[in-house]
Every structure is written in C-alpha cells, then in structure tokens.
Protein backbone atom coordinates (compact mmCIF):
# COMPACT_ATOMS: atom_id res chain seq x y z
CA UNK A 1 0.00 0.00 0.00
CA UNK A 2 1.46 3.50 -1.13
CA UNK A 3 1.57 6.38 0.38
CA UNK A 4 -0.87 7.84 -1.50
CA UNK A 5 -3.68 5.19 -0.89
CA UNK A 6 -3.05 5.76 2.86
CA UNK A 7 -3.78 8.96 2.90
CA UNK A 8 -6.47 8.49 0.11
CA UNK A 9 -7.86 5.98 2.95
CA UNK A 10 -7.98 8.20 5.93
CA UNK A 11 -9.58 11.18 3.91
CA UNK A 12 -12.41 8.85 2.98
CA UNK A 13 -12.59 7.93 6.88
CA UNK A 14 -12.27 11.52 7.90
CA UNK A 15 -15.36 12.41 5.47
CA UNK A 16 -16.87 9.20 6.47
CA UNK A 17 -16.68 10.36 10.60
CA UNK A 18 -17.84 14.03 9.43
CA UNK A 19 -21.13 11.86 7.65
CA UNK A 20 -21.88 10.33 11.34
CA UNK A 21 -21.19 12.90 13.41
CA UNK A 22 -23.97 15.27 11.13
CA UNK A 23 -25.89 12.65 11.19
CA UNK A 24 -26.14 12.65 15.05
CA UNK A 25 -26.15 16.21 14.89
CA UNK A 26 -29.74 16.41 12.44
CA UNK A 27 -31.15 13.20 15.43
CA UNK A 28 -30.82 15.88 18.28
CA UNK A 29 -31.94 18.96 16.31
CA UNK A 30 -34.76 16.80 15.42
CA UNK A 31 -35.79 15.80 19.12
CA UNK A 32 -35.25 19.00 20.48
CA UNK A 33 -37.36 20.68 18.63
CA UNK A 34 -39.63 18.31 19.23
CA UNK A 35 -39.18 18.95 23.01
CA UNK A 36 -39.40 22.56 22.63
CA UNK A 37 -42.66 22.11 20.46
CA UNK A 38 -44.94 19.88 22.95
CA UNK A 39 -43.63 22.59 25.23
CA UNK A 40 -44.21 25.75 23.93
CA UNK A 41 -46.43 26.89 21.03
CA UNK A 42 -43.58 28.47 18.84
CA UNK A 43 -46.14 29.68 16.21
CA UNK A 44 -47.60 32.09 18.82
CA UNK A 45 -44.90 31.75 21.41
CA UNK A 46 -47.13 30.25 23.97
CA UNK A 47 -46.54 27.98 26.62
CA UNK A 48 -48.67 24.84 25.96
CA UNK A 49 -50.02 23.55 29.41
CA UNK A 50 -49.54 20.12 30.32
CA UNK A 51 -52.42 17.86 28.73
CA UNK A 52 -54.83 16.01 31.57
CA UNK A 53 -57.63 13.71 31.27
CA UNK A 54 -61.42 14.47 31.84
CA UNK A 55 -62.44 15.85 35.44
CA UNK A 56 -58.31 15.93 36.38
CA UNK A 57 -57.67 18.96 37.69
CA UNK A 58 -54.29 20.48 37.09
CA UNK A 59 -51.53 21.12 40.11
CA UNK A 60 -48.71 23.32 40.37
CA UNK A 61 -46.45 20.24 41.50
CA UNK A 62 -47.23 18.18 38.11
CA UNK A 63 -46.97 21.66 35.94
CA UNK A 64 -43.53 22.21 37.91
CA UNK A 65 -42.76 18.24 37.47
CA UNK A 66 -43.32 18.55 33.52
CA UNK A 67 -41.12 21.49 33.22
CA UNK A 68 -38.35 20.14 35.13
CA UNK A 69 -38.73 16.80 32.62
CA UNK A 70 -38.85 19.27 29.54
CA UNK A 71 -35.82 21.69 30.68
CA UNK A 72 -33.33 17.98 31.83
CA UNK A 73 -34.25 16.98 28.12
CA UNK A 74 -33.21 20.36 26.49
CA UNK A 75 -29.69 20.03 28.50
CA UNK A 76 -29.08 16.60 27.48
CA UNK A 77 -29.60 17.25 24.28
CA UNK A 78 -27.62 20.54 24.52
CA UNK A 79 -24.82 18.58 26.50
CA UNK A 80 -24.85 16.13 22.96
CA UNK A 81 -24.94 18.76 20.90
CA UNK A 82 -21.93 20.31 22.16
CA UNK A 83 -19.87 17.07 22.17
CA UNK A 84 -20.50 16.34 18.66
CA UNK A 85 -19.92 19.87 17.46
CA UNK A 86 -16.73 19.65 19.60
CA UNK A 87 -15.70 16.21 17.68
CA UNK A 88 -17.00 17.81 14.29
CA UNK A 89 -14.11 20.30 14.65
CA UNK A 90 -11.57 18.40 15.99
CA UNK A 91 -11.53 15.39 13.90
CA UNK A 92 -8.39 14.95 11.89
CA UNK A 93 -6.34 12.11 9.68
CA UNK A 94 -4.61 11.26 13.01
CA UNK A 95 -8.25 10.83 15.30
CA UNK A 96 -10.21 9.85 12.64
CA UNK A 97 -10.43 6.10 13.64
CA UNK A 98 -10.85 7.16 17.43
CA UNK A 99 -13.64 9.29 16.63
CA UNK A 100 -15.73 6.32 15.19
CA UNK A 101 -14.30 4.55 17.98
CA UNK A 102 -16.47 7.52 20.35
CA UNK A 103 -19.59 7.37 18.31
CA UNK A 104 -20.22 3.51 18.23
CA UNK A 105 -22.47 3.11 20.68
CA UNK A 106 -22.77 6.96 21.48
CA UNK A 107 -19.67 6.01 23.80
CA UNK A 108 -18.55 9.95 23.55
CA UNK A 109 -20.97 10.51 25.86
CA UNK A 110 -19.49 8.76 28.76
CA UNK A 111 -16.69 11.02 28.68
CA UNK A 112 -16.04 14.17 30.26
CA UNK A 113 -16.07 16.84 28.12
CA UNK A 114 -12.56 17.92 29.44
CA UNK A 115 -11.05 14.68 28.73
CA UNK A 116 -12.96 14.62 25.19
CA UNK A 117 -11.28 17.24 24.08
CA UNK A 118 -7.89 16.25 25.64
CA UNK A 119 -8.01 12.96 23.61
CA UNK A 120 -8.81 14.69 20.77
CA UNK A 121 -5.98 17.17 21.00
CA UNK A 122 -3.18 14.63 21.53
CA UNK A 123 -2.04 13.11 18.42
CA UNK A 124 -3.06 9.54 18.04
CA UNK A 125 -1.39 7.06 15.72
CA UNK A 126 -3.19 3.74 14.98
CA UNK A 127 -0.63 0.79 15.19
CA UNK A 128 -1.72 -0.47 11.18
CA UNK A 129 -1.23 3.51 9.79
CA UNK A 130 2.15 4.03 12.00
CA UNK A 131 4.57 5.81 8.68
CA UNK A 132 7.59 3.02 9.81
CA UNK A 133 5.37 -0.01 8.59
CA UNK A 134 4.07 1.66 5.57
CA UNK A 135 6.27 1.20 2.57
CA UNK A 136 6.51 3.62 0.12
C-alpha cells in the first residue's frame, strides 16, 4: 500500500466520521425541537399547558414536574450537541479512527467533556497507519 492510498484511505474515513457525526447532529436537532414544540407553542410563542384527562384537575407540582422533565431533556440534548460539534471540529487524519471509535455506541458521551477534548488534542497514531510499517 502506497503512500498515496493511505492517505487516500484516511480522507475517505475523515469524510466518512464528518457523515456520522452530522448525522447525530440532524437526530438531536430533530428531538429538540420536538421537546421545545410539545412545550411551547412556537407559532404564537405560547406555553402549551400540560395535557390532563377528563375531570383531572391540574396542580402546580405536576406543571412544575413537567417542566423540570422538559428543561433535563433540552440540557441533554444541549450537553450532545456540544460534544459532537466539539468532535465535528476536531476530527483529523490522526483521530479519525478514534472518533468512530467515540460514536459507536454513542460512547462519547461517557466522557467528560474535558477529557474529550484532551483525547482529541493529543495526536493519536493507529498501530496499522504508523509511517515506519508503511512502505513507500
């Protein structure tokens, strides 16, 4: 394998990573609008009221419970958001493969968001792309 076709190789990852990672991005865009919609009426900016059923009468505490469920939604889809955004600009040739690595499984989002972006700042050479075994 050349030179060439390495490089070729890990370009076609890189884009390949940049695919998933917008990918992930459009899935949270997608939910959180849907959060914010069954939430708030955005067409005239008015808070929709928690639904009940006939003769229920509604309660602070439930009102206060649903927006409490609504606004720990919104963060953990903001928290997401962030972490892919963060991988989006870090990803390289070098972090490429450790980047997929992260979003199998959505394992990025076991990580701290200061050692996230630690990883991803310390160059990382996969043991089958090290230059010394390639020929050229």
């Amino acid at each position: 394998m050349t030179k060439h076709h390495l490089h070729n190789g890990k370009l076609d990852m890189v884009e390949h990573v940049y695919g998933l990672i917008d990918s992930k991005i459009q899935q949270i865009d997608f939910k959180t609008k849907q959060v914010i919609n069954s939430f708030v009426d955005l067409d005239t900016v008015k808070i929709n009221p928690p639904k009940y059923g006939l003769g229920e009468i509604p309660n602070l505490e439930s009102t206060l419970a649903n927006n409490e469920r609504v606004l720990t939604q919104i963060e953990t889809y903001s928290r997401t958001l962030k972490l892919l955004l963060m991988m989006r600009a870090k990803v390289n040739l070098d972090n490429a493969i450790l980047v997929m690595y992260l979003l199998e499984d959505n394992k990025y989002l076991k990580v701290k968001q200061e050692l996230l972006d630690q990883v991803l700042n310390t160059p990382f050479k996969h043991k089958s792309l090290d230059k010394e075994k390639v020929s050229g």
